[in-house]
Protein backbone atom coordinates (compact mmCIF):
# COMPACT_ATOMS: atom_id res chain seq x y z
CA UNK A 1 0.00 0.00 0.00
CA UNK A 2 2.71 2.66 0.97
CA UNK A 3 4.85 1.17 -2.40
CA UNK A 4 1.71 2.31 -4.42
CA UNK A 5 1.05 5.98 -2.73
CA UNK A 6 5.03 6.81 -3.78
CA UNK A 7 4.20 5.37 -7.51
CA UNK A 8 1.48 7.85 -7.38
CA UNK A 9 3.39 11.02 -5.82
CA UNK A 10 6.47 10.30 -8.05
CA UNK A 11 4.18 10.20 -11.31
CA UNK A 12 2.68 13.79 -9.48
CA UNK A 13 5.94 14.89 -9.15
CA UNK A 14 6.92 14.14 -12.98
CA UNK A 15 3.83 15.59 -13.83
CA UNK A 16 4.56 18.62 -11.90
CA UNK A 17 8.26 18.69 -13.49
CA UNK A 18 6.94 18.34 -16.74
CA UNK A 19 4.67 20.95 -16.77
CA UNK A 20 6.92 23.44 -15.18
CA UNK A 21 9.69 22.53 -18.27
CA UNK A 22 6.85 22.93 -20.56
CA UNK A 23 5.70 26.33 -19.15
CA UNK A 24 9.34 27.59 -18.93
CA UNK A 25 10.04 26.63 -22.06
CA UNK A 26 6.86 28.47 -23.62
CA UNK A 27 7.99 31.58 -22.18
CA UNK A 28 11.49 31.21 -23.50
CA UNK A 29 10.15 30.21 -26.82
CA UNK A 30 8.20 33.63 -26.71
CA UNK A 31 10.63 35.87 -25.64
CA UNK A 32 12.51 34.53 -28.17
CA UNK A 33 9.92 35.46 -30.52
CA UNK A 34 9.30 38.88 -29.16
CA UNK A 35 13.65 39.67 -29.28
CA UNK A 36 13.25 38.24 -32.77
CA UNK A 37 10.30 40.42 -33.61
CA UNK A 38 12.34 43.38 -32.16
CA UNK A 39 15.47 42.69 -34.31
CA UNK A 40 13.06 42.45 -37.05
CA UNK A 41 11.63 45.71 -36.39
CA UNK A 42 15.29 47.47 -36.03
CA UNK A 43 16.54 46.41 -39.53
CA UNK A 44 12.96 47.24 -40.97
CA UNK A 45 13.64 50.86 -39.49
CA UNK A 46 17.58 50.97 -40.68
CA UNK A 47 16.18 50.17 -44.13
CA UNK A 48 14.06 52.69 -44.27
CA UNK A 49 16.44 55.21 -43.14
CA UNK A 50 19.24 53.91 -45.51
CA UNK A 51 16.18 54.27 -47.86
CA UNK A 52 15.38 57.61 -47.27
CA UNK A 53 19.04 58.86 -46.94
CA UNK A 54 19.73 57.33 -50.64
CA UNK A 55 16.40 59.66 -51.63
CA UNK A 56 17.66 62.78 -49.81
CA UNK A 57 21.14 61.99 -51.94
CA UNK A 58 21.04 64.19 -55.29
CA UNK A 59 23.13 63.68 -58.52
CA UNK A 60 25.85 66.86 -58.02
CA UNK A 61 24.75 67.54 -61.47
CA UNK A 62 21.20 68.13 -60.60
CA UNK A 63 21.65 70.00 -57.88
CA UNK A 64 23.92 72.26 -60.31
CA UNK A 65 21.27 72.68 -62.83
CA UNK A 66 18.89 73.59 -60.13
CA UNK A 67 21.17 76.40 -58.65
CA UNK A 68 22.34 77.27 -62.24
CA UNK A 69 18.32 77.72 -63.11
CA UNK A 70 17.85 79.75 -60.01
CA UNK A 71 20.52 82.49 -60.23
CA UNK A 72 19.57 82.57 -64.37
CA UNK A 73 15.83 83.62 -62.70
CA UNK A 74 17.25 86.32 -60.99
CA UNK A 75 19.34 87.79 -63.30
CA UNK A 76 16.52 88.21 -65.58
CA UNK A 77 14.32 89.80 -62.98
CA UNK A 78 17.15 92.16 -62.28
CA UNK A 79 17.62 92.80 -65.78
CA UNK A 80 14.24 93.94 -65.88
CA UNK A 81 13.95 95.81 -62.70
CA UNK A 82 17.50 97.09 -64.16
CA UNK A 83 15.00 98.08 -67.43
CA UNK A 84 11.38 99.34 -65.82
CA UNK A 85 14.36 101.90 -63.97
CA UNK A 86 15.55 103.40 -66.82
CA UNK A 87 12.93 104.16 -68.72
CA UNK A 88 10.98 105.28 -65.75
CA UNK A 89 13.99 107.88 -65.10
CA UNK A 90 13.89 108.70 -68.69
CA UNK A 91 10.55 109.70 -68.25
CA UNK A 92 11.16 111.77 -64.80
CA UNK A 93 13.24 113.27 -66.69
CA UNK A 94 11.32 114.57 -69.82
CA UNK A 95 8.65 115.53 -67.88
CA UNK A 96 10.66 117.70 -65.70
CA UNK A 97 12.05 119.63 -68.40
CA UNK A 98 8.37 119.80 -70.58
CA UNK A 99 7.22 120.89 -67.15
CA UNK A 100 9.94 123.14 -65.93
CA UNK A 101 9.62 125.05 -69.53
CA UNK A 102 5.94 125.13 -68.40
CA UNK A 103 7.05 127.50 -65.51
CA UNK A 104 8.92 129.73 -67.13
CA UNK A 105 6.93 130.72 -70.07
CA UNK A 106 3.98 130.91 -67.47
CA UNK A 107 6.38 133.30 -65.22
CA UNK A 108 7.27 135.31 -68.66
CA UNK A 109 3.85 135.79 -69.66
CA UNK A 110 2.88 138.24 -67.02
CA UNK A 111 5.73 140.28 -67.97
CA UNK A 112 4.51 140.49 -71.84
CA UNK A 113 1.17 141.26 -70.22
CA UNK A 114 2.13 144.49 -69.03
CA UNK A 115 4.32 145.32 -71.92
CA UNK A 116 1.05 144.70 -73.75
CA UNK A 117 -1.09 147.26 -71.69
CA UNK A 118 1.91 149.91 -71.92
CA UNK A 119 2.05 149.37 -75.86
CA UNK A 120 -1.56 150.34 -76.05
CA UNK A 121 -1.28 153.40 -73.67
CA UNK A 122 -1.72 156.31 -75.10
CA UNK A 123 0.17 158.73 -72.84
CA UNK A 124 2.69 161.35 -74.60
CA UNK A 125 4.18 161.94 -71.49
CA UNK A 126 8.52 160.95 -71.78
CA UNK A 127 8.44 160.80 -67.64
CA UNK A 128 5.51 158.38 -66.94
CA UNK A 129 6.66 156.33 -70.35
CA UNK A 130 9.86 155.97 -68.76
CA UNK A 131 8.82 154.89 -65.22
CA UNK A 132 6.27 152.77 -67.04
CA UNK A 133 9.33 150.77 -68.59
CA UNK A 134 11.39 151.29 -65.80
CA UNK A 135 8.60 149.10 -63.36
CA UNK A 136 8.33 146.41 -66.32
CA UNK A 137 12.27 145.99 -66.48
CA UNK A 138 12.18 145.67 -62.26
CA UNK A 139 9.21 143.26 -62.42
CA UNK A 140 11.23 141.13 -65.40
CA UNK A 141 14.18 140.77 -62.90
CA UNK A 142 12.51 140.00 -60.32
CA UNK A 143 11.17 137.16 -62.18
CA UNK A 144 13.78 135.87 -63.27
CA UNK A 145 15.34 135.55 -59.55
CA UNK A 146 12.21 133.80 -59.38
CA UNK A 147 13.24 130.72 -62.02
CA UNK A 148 17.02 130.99 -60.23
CA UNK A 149 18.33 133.91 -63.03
CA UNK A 150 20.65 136.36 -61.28
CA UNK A 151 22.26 139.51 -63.20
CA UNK A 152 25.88 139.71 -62.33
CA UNK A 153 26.93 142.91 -60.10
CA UNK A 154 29.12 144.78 -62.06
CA UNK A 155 28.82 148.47 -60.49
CA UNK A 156 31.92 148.84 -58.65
CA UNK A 157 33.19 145.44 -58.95
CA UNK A 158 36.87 144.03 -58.99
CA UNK A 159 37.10 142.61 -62.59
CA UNK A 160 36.46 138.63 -62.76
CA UNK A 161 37.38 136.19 -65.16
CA UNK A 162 34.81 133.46 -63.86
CA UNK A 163 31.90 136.45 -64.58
CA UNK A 164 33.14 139.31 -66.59
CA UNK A 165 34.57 139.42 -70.34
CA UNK A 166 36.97 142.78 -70.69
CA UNK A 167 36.03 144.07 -74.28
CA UNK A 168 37.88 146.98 -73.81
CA UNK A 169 40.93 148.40 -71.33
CA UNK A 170 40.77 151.97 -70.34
CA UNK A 171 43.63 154.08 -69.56
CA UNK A 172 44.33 156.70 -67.09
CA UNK A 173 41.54 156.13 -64.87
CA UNK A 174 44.06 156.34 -61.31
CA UNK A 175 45.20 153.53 -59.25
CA UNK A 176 41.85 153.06 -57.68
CA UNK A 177 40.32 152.45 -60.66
CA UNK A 178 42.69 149.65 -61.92
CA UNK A 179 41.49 146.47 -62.29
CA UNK A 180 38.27 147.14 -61.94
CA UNK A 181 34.87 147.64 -63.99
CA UNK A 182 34.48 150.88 -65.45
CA UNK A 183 31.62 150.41 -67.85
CA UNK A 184 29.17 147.26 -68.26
CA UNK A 185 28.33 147.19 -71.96
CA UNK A 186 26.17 143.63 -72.05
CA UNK A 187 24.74 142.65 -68.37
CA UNK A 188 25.99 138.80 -67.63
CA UNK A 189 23.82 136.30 -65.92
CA UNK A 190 23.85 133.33 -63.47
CA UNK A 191 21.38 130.74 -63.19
CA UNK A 192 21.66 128.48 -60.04
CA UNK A 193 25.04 130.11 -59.30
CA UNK A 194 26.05 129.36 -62.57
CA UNK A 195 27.11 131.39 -65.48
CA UNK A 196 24.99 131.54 -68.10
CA UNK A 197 26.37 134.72 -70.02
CA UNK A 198 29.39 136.92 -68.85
CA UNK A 199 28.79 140.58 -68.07
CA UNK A 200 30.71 142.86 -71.37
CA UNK A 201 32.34 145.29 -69.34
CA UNK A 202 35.42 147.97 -69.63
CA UNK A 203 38.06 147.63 -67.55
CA UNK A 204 40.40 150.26 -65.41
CA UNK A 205 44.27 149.91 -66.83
């Protein structure tokens, strides 16, 4: 009887033994599976990043072309910046002269105006006639300084190469008098400070 109960606990105990091998050995066979699973998944993920560093490579040629295309773009939207410039400066340009002749005819015209009005008086007298032109000849000056015309001083005046022209040397005139203007025969003008016609004057020798 006691012979029998150890048959029966040693086949429990093989039992037992066998199990636990077979459970151990299921868990090793899945962790094994899993670690394979996980190597698989690493060399899935370095082929796709070997993949996509071979698709980020470009031919050296291509990526010439590309730049060579670029910098060809923006040359020929500088040229034509380079283009809409001048021909909006050449405009500017005629359009400030049309317009500054505008202004000085328009200036001018007031002046003929009153030349007009003293052509058609009818006064005999030499005095007013004279003030009459004397006030159109101030008024003319005046707008000339207007448009930037100056008349060149000559009254008094050392004589000056850069603004007078000596048409004729006088003699004998006394030490004070040499060198300088004696007589201004054409008036000389400036425009803008610069010299548009010298002043004809006599000179002191």
């Amino acid at each position: 009887m006691a012979k029998q109960e150890n048959n029966v606990n040693t086949e429990n105990l093989d039992k037992e033994t066998l199990d636990g091998n077979t459970a151990c050995n299921t868990q090793t066979d899945n962790d094994t599976a899993k670690e394979t699973d996980k190597n698989a998944d690493c060399a899935e993920d370095n082929d796709k990043e070997e993949e996509t560093e071979t698709v980020e490579e470009k031919d050296p040629v291509e990526l010439l072309k590309e730049e060579n295309a670029k910098l060809k773009d923006q040359l020929l939207r500088t040229i034509a910046e380079f283009d809409n410039f001048r021909k909006r400066t050449a405009k500017e340009k005629s359009e400030l002269i049309l317009n500054g002749g505008k202004r000085v005819i328009k200036e001018i015209l007031t002046v003929v105006d009153d030349l007009e009005r003293a052509a058609m008086d009818k006064s005999e007298d030499p005095t007013a006639i004279k003030e009459g032109v004397k006030m159109i000849d101030n008024k003319f000056i005046k707008t000339l300084e207007s448009l930037g015309v100056k008349k060149i001083e000559t009254e008094d005046a050392d004589f000056n190469t850069d603004f007078h022209e000596a048409i004729a040397m006088v003699p004998g005139m006394g030490d004070d008098k040499k060198g300088k203007v004696i007589d201004c025969v054409q008036s000389g003008y400036t425009m803008n400070d610069e010299v548009i016609r010298h002043a004809k004057v006599a000179v002191g020798q």
